[in-house]
Protein backbone atom coordinates (compact mmCIF):
# COMPACT_ATOMS: atom_id res chain seq x y z
CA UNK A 1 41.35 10.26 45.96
CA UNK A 2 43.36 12.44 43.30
CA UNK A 3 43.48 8.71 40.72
CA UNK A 4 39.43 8.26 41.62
CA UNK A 5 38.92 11.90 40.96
CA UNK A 6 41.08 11.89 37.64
CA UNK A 7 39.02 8.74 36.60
CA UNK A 8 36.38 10.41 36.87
CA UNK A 9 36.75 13.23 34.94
CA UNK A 10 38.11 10.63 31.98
CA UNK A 11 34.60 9.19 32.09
CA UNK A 12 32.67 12.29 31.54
CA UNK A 13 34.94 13.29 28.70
CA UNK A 14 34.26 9.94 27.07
CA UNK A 15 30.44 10.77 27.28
CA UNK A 16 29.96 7.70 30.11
CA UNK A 17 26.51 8.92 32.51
CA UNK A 18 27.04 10.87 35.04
CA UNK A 19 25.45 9.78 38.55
CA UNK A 20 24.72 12.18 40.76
CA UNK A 21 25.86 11.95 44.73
CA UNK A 22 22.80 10.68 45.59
CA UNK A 23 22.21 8.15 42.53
CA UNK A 24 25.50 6.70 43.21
CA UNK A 25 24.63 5.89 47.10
CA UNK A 26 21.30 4.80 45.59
CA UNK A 27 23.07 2.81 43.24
CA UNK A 28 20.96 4.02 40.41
CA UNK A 29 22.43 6.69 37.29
CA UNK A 30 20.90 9.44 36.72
CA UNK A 31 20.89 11.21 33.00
CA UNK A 32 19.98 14.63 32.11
CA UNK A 33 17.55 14.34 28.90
CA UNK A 34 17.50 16.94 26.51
CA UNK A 35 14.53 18.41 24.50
CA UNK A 36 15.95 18.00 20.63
CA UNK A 37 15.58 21.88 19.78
CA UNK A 38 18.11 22.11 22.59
CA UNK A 39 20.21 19.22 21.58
CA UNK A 40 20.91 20.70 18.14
CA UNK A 41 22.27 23.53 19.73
CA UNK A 42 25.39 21.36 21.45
CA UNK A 43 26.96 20.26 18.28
CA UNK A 44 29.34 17.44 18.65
CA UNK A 45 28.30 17.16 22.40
CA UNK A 46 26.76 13.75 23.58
CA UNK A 47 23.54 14.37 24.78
CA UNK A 48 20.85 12.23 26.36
CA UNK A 49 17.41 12.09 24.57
CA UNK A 50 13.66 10.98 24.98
CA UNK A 51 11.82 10.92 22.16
CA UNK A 52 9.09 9.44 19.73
CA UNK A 53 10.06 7.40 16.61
CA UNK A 54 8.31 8.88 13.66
CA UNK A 55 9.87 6.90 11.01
CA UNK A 56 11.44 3.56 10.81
CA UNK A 57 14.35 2.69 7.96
CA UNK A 58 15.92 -0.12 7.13
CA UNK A 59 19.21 -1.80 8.16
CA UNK A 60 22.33 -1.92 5.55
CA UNK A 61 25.62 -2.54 5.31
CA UNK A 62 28.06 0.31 5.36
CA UNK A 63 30.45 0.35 3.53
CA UNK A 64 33.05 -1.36 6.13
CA UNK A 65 31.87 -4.21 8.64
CA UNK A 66 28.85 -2.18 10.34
CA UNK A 67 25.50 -2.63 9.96
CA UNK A 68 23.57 0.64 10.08
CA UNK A 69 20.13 1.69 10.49
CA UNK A 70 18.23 5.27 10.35
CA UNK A 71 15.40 6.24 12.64
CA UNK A 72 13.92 9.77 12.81
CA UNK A 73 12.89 11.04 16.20
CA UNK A 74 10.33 13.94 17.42
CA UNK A 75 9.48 15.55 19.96
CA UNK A 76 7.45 18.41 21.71
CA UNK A 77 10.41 20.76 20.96
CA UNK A 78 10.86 19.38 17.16
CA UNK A 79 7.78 17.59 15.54
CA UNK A 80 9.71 17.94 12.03
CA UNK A 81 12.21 15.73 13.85
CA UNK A 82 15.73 14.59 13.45
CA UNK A 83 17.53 11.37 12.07
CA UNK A 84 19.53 9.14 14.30
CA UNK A 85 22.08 7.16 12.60
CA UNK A 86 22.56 3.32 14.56
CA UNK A 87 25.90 1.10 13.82
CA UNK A 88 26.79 -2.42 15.06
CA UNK A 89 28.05 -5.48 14.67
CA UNK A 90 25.33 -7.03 13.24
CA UNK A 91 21.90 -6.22 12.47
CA UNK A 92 20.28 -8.07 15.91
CA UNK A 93 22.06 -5.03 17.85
CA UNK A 94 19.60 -2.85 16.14
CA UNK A 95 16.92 -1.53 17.46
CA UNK A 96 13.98 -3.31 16.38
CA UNK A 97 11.05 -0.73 16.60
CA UNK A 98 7.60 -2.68 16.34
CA UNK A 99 5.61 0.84 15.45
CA UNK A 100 5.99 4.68 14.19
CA UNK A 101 5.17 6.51 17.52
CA UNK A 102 6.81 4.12 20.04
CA UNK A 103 9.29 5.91 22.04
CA UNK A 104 13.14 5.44 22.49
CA UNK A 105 15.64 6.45 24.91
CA UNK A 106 18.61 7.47 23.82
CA UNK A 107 21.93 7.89 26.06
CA UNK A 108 25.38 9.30 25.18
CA UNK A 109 24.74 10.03 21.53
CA UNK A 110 26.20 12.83 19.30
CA UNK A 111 25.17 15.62 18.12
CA UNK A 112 26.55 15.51 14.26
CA UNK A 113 26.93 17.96 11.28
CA UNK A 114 27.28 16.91 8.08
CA UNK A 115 27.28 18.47 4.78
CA UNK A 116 25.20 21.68 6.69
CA UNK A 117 22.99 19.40 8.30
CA UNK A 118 22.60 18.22 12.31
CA UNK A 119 21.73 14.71 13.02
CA UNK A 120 22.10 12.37 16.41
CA UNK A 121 24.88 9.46 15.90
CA UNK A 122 24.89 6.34 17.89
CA UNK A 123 28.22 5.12 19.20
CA UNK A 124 27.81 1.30 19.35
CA UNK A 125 30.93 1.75 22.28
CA UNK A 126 29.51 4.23 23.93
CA UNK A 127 26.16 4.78 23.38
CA UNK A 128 22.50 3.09 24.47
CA UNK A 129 18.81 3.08 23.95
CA UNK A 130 16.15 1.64 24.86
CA UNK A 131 12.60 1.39 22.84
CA UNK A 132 9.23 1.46 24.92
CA UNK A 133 5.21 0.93 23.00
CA UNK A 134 3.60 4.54 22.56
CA UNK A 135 0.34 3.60 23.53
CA UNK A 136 -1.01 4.87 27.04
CA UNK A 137 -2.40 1.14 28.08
CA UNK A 138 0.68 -0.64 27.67
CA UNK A 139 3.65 -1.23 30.38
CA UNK A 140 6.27 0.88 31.40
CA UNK A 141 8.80 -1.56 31.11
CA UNK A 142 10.77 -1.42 27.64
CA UNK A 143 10.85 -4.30 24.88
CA UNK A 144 13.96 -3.79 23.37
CA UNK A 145 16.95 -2.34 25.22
CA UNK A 146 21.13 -2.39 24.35
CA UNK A 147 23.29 -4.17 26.44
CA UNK A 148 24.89 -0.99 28.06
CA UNK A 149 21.31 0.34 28.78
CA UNK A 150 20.69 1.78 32.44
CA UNK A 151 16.88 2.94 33.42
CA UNK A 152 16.76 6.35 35.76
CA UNK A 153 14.24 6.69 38.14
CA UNK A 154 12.75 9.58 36.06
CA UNK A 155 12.08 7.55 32.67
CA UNK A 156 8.64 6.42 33.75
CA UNK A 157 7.53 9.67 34.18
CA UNK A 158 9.18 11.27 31.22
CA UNK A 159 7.59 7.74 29.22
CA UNK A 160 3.99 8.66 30.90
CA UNK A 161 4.28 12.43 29.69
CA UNK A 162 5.82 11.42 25.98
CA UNK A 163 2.69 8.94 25.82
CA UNK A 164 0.20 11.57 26.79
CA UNK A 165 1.50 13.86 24.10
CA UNK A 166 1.75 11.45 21.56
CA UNK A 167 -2.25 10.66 22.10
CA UNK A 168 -2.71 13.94 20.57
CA UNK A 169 -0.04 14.13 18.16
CA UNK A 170 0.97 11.25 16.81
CA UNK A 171 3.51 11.23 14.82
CA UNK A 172 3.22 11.59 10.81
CA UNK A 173 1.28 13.11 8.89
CA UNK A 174 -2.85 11.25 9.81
CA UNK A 175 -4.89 13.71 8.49
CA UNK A 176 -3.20 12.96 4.67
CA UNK A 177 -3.12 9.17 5.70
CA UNK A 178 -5.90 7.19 2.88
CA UNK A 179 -6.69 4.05 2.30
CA UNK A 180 -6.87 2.88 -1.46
CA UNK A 181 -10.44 2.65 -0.93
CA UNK A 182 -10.46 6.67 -0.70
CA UNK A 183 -7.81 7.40 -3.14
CA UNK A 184 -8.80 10.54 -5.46
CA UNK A 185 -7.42 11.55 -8.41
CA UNK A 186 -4.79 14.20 -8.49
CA UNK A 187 -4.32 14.67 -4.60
CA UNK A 188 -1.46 14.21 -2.00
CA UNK A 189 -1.40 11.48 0.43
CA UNK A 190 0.14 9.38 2.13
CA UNK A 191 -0.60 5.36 1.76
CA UNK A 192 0.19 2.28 4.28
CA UNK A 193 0.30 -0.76 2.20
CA UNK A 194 2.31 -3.98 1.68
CA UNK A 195 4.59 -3.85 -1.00
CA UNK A 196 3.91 -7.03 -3.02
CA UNK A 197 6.32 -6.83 -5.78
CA UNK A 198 9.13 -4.35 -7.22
CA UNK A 199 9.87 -4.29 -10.74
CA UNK A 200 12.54 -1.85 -13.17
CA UNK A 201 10.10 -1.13 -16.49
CA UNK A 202 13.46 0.93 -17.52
CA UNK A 203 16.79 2.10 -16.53
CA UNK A 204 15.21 5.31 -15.32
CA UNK A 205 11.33 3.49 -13.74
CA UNK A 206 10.53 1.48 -10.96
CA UNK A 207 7.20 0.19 -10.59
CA UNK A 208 5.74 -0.83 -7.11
CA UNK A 209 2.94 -3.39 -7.00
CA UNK A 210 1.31 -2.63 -3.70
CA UNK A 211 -1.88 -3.61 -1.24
CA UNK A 212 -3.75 -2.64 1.15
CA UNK A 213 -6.76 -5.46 1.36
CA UNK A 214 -9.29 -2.80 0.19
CA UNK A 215 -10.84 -1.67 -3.61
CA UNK A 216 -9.84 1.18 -5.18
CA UNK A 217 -12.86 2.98 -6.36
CA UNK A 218 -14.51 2.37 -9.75
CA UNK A 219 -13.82 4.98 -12.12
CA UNK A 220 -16.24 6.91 -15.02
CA UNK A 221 -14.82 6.97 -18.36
CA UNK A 222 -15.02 9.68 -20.85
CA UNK A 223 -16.70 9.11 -23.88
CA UNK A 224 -18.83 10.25 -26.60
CA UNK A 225 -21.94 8.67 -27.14
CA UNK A 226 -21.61 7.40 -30.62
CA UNK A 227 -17.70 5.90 -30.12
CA UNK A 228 -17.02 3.68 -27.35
CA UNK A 229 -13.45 2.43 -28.00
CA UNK A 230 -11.79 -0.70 -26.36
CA UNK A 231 -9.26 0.33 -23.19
CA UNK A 232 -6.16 -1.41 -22.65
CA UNK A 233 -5.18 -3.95 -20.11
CA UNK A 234 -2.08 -3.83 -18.77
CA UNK A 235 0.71 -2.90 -21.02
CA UNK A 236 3.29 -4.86 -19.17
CA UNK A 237 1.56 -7.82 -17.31
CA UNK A 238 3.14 -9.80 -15.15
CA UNK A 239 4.41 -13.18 -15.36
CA UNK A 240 2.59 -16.36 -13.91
CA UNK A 241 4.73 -17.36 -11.35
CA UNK A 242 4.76 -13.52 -9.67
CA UNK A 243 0.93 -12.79 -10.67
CA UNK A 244 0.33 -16.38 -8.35
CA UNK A 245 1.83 -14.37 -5.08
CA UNK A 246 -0.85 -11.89 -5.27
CA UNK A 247 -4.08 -11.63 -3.26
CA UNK A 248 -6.96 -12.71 -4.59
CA UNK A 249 -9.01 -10.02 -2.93
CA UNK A 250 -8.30 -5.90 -3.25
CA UNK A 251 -6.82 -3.79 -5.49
CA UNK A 252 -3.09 -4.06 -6.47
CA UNK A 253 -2.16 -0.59 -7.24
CA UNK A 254 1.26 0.19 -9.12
CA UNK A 255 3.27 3.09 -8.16
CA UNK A 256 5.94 4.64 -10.60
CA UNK A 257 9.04 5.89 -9.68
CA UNK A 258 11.46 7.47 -11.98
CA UNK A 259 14.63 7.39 -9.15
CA UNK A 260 16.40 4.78 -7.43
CA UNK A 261 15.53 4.44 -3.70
CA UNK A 262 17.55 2.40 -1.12
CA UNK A 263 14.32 1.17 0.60
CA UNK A 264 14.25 -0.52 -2.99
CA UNK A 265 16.91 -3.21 -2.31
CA UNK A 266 14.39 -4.63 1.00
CA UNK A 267 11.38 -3.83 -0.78
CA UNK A 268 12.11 -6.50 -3.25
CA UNK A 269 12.12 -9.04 -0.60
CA UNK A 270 8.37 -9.02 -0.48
CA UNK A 271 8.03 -9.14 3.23
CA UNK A 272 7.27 -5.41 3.73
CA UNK A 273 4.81 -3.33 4.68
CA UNK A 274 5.52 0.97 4.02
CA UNK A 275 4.42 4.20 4.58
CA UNK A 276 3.99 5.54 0.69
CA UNK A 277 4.59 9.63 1.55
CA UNK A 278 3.45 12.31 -0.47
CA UNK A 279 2.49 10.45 -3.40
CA UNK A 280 -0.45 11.02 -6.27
CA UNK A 281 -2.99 9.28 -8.11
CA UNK A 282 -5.04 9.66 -11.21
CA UNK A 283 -6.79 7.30 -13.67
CA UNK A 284 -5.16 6.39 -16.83
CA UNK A 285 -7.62 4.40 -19.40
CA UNK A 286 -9.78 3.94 -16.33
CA UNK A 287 -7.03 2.09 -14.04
CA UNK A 288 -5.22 3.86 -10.89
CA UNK A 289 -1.64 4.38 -11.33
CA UNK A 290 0.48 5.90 -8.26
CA UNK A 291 3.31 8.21 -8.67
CA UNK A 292 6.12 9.21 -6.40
CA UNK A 293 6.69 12.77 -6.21
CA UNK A 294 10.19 14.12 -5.82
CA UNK A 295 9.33 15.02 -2.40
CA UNK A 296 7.94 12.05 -1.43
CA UNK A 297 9.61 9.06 0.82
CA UNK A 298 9.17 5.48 1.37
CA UNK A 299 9.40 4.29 4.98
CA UNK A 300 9.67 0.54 6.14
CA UNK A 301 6.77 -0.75 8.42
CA UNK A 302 6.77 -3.45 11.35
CA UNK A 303 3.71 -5.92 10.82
CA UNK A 304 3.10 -4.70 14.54
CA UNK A 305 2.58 -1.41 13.50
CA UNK A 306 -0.73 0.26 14.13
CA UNK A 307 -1.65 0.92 10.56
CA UNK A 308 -0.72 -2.56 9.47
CA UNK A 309 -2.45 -3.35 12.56
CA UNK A 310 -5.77 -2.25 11.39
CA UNK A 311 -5.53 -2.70 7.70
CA UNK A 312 -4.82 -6.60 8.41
CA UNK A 313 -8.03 -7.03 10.82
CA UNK A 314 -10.37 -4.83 8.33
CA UNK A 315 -8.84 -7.23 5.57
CA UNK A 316 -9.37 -10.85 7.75
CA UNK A 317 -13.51 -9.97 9.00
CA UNK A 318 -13.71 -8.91 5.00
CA UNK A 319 -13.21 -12.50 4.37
CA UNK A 320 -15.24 -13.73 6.68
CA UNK A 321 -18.24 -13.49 4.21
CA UNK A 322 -18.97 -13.73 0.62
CA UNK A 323 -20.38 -10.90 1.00
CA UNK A 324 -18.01 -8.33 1.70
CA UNK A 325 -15.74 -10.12 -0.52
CA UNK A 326 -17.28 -8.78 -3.57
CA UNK A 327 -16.40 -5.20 -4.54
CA UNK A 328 -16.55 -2.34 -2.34
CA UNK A 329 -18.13 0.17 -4.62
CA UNK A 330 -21.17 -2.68 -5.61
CA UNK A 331 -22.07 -3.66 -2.08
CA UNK A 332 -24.82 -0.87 -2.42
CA UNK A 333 -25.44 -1.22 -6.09
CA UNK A 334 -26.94 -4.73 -6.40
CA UNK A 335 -27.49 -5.12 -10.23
CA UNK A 336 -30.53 -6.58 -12.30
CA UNK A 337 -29.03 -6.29 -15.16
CA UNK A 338 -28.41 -9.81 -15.96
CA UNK A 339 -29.73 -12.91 -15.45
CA UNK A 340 -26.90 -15.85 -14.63
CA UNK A 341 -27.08 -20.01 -15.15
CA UNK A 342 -24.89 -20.08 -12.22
CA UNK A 343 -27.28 -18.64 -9.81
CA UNK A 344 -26.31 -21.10 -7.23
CA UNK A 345 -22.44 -20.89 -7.54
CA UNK A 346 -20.28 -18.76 -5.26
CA UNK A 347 -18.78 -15.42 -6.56
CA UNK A 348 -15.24 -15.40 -7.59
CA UNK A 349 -12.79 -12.54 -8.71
CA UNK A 350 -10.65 -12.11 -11.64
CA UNK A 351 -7.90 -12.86 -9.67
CA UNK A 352 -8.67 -15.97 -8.54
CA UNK A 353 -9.93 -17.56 -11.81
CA UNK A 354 -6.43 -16.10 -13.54
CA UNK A 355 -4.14 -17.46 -10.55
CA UNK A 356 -6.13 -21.15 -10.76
CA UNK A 357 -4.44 -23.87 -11.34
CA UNK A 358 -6.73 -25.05 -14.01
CA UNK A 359 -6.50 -23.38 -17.61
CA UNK A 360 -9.79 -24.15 -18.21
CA UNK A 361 -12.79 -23.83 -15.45
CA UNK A 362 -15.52 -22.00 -14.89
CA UNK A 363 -17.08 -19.63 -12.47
CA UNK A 364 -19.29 -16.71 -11.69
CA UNK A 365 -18.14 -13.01 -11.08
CA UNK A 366 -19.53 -9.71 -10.46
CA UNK A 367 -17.99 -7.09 -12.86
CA UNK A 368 -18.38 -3.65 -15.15
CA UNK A 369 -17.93 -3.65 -18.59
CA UNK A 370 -15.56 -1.24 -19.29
CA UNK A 371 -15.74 -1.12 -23.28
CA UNK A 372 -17.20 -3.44 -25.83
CA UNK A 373 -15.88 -3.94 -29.86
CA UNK A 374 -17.64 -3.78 -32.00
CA UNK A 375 -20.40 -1.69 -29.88
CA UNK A 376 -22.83 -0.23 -32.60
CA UNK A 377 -26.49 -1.88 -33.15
CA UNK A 378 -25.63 -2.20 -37.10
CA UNK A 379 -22.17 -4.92 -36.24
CA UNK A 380 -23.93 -5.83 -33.24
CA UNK A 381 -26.82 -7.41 -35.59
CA UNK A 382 -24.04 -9.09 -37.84
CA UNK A 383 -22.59 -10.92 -34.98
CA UNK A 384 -25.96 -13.08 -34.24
CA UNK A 385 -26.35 -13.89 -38.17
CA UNK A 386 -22.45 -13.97 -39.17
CA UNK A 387 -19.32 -15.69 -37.94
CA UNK A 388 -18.36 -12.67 -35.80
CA UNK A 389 -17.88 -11.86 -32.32
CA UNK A 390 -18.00 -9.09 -29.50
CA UNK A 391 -15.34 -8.54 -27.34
CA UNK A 392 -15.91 -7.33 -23.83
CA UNK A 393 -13.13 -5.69 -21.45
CA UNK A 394 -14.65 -6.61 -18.32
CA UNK A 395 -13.01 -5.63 -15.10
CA UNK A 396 -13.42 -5.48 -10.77
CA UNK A 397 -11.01 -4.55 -8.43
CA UNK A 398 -8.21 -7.19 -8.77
CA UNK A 399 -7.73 -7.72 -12.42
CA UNK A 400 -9.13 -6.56 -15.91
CA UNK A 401 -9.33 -9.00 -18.39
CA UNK A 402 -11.02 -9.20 -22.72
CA UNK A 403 -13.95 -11.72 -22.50
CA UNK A 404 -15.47 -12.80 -25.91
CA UNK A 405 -19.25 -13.35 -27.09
CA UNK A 406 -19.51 -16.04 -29.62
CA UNK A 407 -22.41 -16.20 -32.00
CA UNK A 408 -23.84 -19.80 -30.35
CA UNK A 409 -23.44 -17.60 -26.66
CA UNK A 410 -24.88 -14.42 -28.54
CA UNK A 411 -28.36 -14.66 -28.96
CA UNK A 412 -28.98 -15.66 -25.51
CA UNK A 413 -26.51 -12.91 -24.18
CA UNK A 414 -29.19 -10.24 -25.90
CA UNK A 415 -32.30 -12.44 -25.20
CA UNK A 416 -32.92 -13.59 -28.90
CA UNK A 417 -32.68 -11.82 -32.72
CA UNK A 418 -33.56 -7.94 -31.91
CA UNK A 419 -32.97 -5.20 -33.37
CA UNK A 420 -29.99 -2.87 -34.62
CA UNK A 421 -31.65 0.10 -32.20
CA UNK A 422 -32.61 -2.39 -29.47
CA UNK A 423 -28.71 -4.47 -29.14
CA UNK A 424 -27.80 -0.33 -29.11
CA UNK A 425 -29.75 -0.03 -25.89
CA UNK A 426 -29.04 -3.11 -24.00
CA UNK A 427 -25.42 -2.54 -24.91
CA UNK A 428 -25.45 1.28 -24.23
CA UNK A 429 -27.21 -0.37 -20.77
CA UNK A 430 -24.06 -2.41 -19.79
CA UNK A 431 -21.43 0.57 -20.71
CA UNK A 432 -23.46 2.96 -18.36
CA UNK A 433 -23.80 4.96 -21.60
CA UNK A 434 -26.71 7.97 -20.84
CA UNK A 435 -30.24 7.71 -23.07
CA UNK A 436 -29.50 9.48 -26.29
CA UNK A 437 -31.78 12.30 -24.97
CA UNK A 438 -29.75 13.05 -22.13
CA UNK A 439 -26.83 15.07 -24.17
CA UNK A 440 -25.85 16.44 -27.77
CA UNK A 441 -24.19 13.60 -30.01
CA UNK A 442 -20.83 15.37 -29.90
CA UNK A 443 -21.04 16.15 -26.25
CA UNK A 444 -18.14 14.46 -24.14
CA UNK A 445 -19.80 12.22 -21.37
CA UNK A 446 -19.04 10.76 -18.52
CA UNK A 447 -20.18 7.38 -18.03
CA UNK A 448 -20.30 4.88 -15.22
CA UNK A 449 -20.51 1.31 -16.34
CA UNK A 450 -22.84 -0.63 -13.68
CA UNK A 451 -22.11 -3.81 -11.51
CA UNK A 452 -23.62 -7.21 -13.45
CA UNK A 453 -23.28 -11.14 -12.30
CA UNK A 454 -22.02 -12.82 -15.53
CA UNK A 455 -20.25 -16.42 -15.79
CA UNK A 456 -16.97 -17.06 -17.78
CA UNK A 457 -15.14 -19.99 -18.86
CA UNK A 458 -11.16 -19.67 -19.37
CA UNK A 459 -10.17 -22.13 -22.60
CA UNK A 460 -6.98 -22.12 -24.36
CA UNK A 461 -6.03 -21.86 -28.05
CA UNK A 462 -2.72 -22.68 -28.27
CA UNK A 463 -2.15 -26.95 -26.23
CA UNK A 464 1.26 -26.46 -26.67
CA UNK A 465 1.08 -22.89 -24.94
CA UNK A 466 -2.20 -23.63 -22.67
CA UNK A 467 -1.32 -20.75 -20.40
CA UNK A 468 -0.08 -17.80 -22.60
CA UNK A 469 -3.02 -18.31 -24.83
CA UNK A 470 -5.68 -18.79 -22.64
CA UNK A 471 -9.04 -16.77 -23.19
CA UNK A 472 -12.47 -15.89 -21.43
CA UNK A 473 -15.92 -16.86 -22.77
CA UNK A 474 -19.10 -15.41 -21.34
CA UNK A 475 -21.51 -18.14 -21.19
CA UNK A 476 -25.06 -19.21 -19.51
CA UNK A 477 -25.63 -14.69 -19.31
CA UNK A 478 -28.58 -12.67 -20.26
CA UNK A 479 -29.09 -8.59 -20.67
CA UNK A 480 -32.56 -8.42 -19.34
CA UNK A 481 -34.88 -5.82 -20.88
C-alpha cells in the first residue's frame, strides 16, 4: 500500500490526471478545468483548460528537432486570450484546427513566464488536447484528439456551455471584419482573404497580393476640369508566369508591409487563406493599396473556416452567371454610353484577356476610363485629320491596362468629324468630368468615370518579344450623343 501510495504521489507531481475515488471505480478520469484568468494566477503549475481557439498560427521548426505551433485561446474569464505554445515530433502531432472559434481541451499544460509575459506550454510527454467544431449543430464528439487524450464525463457539458457562449461572442474582432467589396479609405479593419502571392519590392517591403472573390469599389478621382492627366498602372507589374495564377474574377488587392513576418515564410506557398488584422486602405492614383499597421497581425486560416467558408460560396453562385460576373459597382449602373460591334459576344475582364494564351484576340469588356491623353477638343480634332492617337487608361476590378485610338478606329469612336467643343463633351462624358457650368475652372473636382461596353484587340509590336510588347486597340466602339 505504502509503494502504490508513493506512486501515486510521483504521478501528481509529474502533472499525470488525477481520478477521483469514484472515477477510478468508474474507470473514467476526472480533470479539474480551470477558467484562464485563474490559470495565470498558478504560474509554472499544470493546469487543465477548456477553451475557444481565437487564432490559428502556423507550424515551424524550432530551432532543435521539434516542430512547434502557436494557438491563442479565450475564454469567458479572458476574451483578450492567451497563447499556447504546441511541440512534437512532427508536424501531424499538431493540432490541426479546421476554424477560429472551435474549441480545444487542454490537459496537463503549463503555466509559463517569459520575458514578463504568461503563456500555456504544451508538453508533448505529458500533455493532451483535444479540438471539438464551435458551432451549436455539430457533434459532441471531437475531430482531432492526441494520443494520450482521456474524455471526462463533464466535457460535454462544459463543450455545450463554451458553444452557447461562443454564439454570442465569437471570437475576433466581427464587427471590424470587411470584405474588399466594403473597404473605405483610411479606416481599420480586419480582412479574410487568400493570399495569392508574396513578393520583397525592397530589403525593408513586402508586398501581399491578396483575394477575396469580390470588387473593390470604384474610386472618384480628383481633378480639375481643364487638366485631366494620364494615371499610372502598376509601377512594378508582375511577371507572366505569376500574373497566370491569378483569378480572373475580383479584385487583387496588394498590401505593404515594411517588417518581416514569420507567417511570411507559409504565405509564400500560395495555399493560404488569413485573417489581415488591423490593417488600412486608401486610394493611390485611383487604385487600393493595403497597409499593415505596426499593430496589426497576420493569422493563418483553414479552408474549413467559416469566413473562407462563406467567401468561397458567395464567390462560386457569382460565377454562376454572366451576370454577376461583371463588376460589382456597375450591376446597377447599366451604361448607354456606347454602342459595341460585339453586341452578341460574352463579357470578359481584363484579367482574362491579359492571362490568354493568345497575344492577339479579341473580346468585349465593361470598363471606366480612368484618364485619356491627349484629352482637349483642340488635339482631340488633330487626331481624326493627323497621324496621331489617343490613349485611354481603361480599368475594372481585376486589372488596369493603356488602350489606344487610332485615327482609322477614331472617327467612328466619336461618331464622325465634330467639333473641337463637341470631342470636349463626349470625352468629358466618358471621364465622368461635370458640365462646365457645374463648378469654377480652377475648382478641384471630383469625378466619377461611368461604366461603358467597349471591344479591344491585344496585338504585339515587337514578333521577337510578342508578349512584353503587346498592346490594346479599341475597335468596332461608338460615344453616342
Amino acid at each position: 500500500m505504502a509503494a502504490a501510495a508513493a506512486s501515486e504521489r510521483k504521478r501528481q507531481r509529474e502533472g499525470d490526471e488525477v481520478p477521483s475515488t469514484a472515477a477510478m471505480w468508474a474507470g473514467e478520469a476526472q480533470y479539474v478545468y480551470m477558467s484562464i484568468a485563474d490559470a495565470l494566477k498558478a504560474a509554472g503549475a499544470r493546469v487543465c483548460l477548456f477553451a475557444a481557439v481565437s487564432e490559428i498560427g502556423a507550424a515551424f521548426q524550432s530551432r532543435g528537432t521539434d516542430f512547434t505551433l502557436t494557438l491563442r485561446i479565450a475564454d469567458q474569464s479572458r476574451t483578450t486570450g492567451i497563447s499556447v505554445t504546441f511541440f512534437a515530433n512532427n508536424t501531424a502531432l499538431l493540432p490541426r484546427v479546421k476554424s477560429s472559434g472551435d474549441v480545444i481541451s487542454l490537459h496537463n499544460v503549463v503555466i509559463t513566464m517569459h520575458c514578463g509575459e504568461l503563456f500555456v506550454t504544451f508538453d508533448k510527454k505529458s500533455s493532451s488536447f483535444a479540438l471539438f467544431e464551435g458551432k451549436a449543430s455539430t457533434e459532441l464528439r471531437p475531430y482531432q484528439t492526441s494520443i494520450k487524450y482521456q474524455e471526462s464525463k463533464q466535457d460535454d457539458e462544459i463543450l455545450t456551455n463554451m458553444r452557447m457562449w461562443l454564439a454570442y461572442h465569437p471570437p475576433g474582432l466581427k464587427d471590424f471584419e470587411l470584405q474588399l467589396r466594403s473597404v473605405k479609405s483610411d479606416s481599420t479593419f480586419d480582412l479574410v482573404c487568400k493570399v495569392l502571392h508574396v513578393c520583397q519590392a525592397s530589403t525593408s517591403e513586402w508586398i501581399f497580393y491578396v483575394w477575396d472573390g469580390t470588387d473593390a469599389p470604384a474610386t472618384e478621382f480628383q481633378t480639375f476640369l481643364m487638366h485631366t492627366a494620364p494615371l499610372h498602372l502598376e509601377e512594378t507589374p508582375l511577371p507572366r508566369e505569376v500574373l497566370c495564377t491569378l483569378p480572373c474574377i475580383g479584385t487583387v488587392l496588394r498590401i505593404f508591409s515594411n517588417k518581416f513576418s514569420k507567417e511570411i515564410l507559409q504565405l509564400q506557398r500560395n495555399i493560404y487563406w488569413a485573417r489581415f488584422c488591423n490593417i488600412t486602405c486608401k486610394q493611390e492614383f485611383g487604385i487600393w493599396k493595403g497597409t499593415l499597421l505596426a499593430s496589426s497581425r497576420i493569422r493563418l486560416l483553414s479552408n474549413e473556416d467559416g469566413s473562407v467558408v462563406e467567401r468561397l460560396k458567395m464567390y462560386g453562385s457569382r460565377l454562376t452567371t454572366q451576370v454577376h460576373r461583371q463588376p460589382m459597382a456597375s450591376l446597377h449602373k447599366a451604361s448607354d454610353i456606347t454602342d459595341v460591334e460585339f453586341n452578341r459576344a460574352g463579357y470578359t475582364t481584363l484579367m482574362e484577356s491579359l492571362t490568354n494564351e493568345q497575344v492577339t484576340h479579341k473580346f468585349k469588356t465593361l470598363v471606366r476610363v480612368v484618364s485619356a491623353y491627349p484629352c482637349e477638343g483642340s488635339d482631340l480634332h488633330s487626331l481624326l485629320t493627323g497621324n496621331h492617337c489617343l490613349r485611354l487608361t481603361l480599368e475594372d476590378p481585376t486589372a488596369r491596362i493603356h488602350a489606344y485610338v487610332h485615327k482609322d478606329d477614331g472617327v467612328r469612336f466619336f461618331g464622325g468629324f465634330l467639333t473641337a467643343a463637341a470631342l470636349t463633351r463626349k470625352m468629358n462624358r466618358l471621364l465622368g468630368v461635370p458640365e462646365p457650368e457645374e463648378a469654377d475652372e480652377d475648382t478641384s473636382l471630383a469625378r466619377s468615370p461611368p461604366w461603358i461596353w467597349c471591344c479591344l484587340k491585344s496585338y504585339r509590336v515587337d514578333k521577337y518579344d510578342p508578349w512584353g510588347s503587346r498592346r490594346y486597340r479599341i475597335f468596332g466602339t461608338e460615344i453616342r450623343d
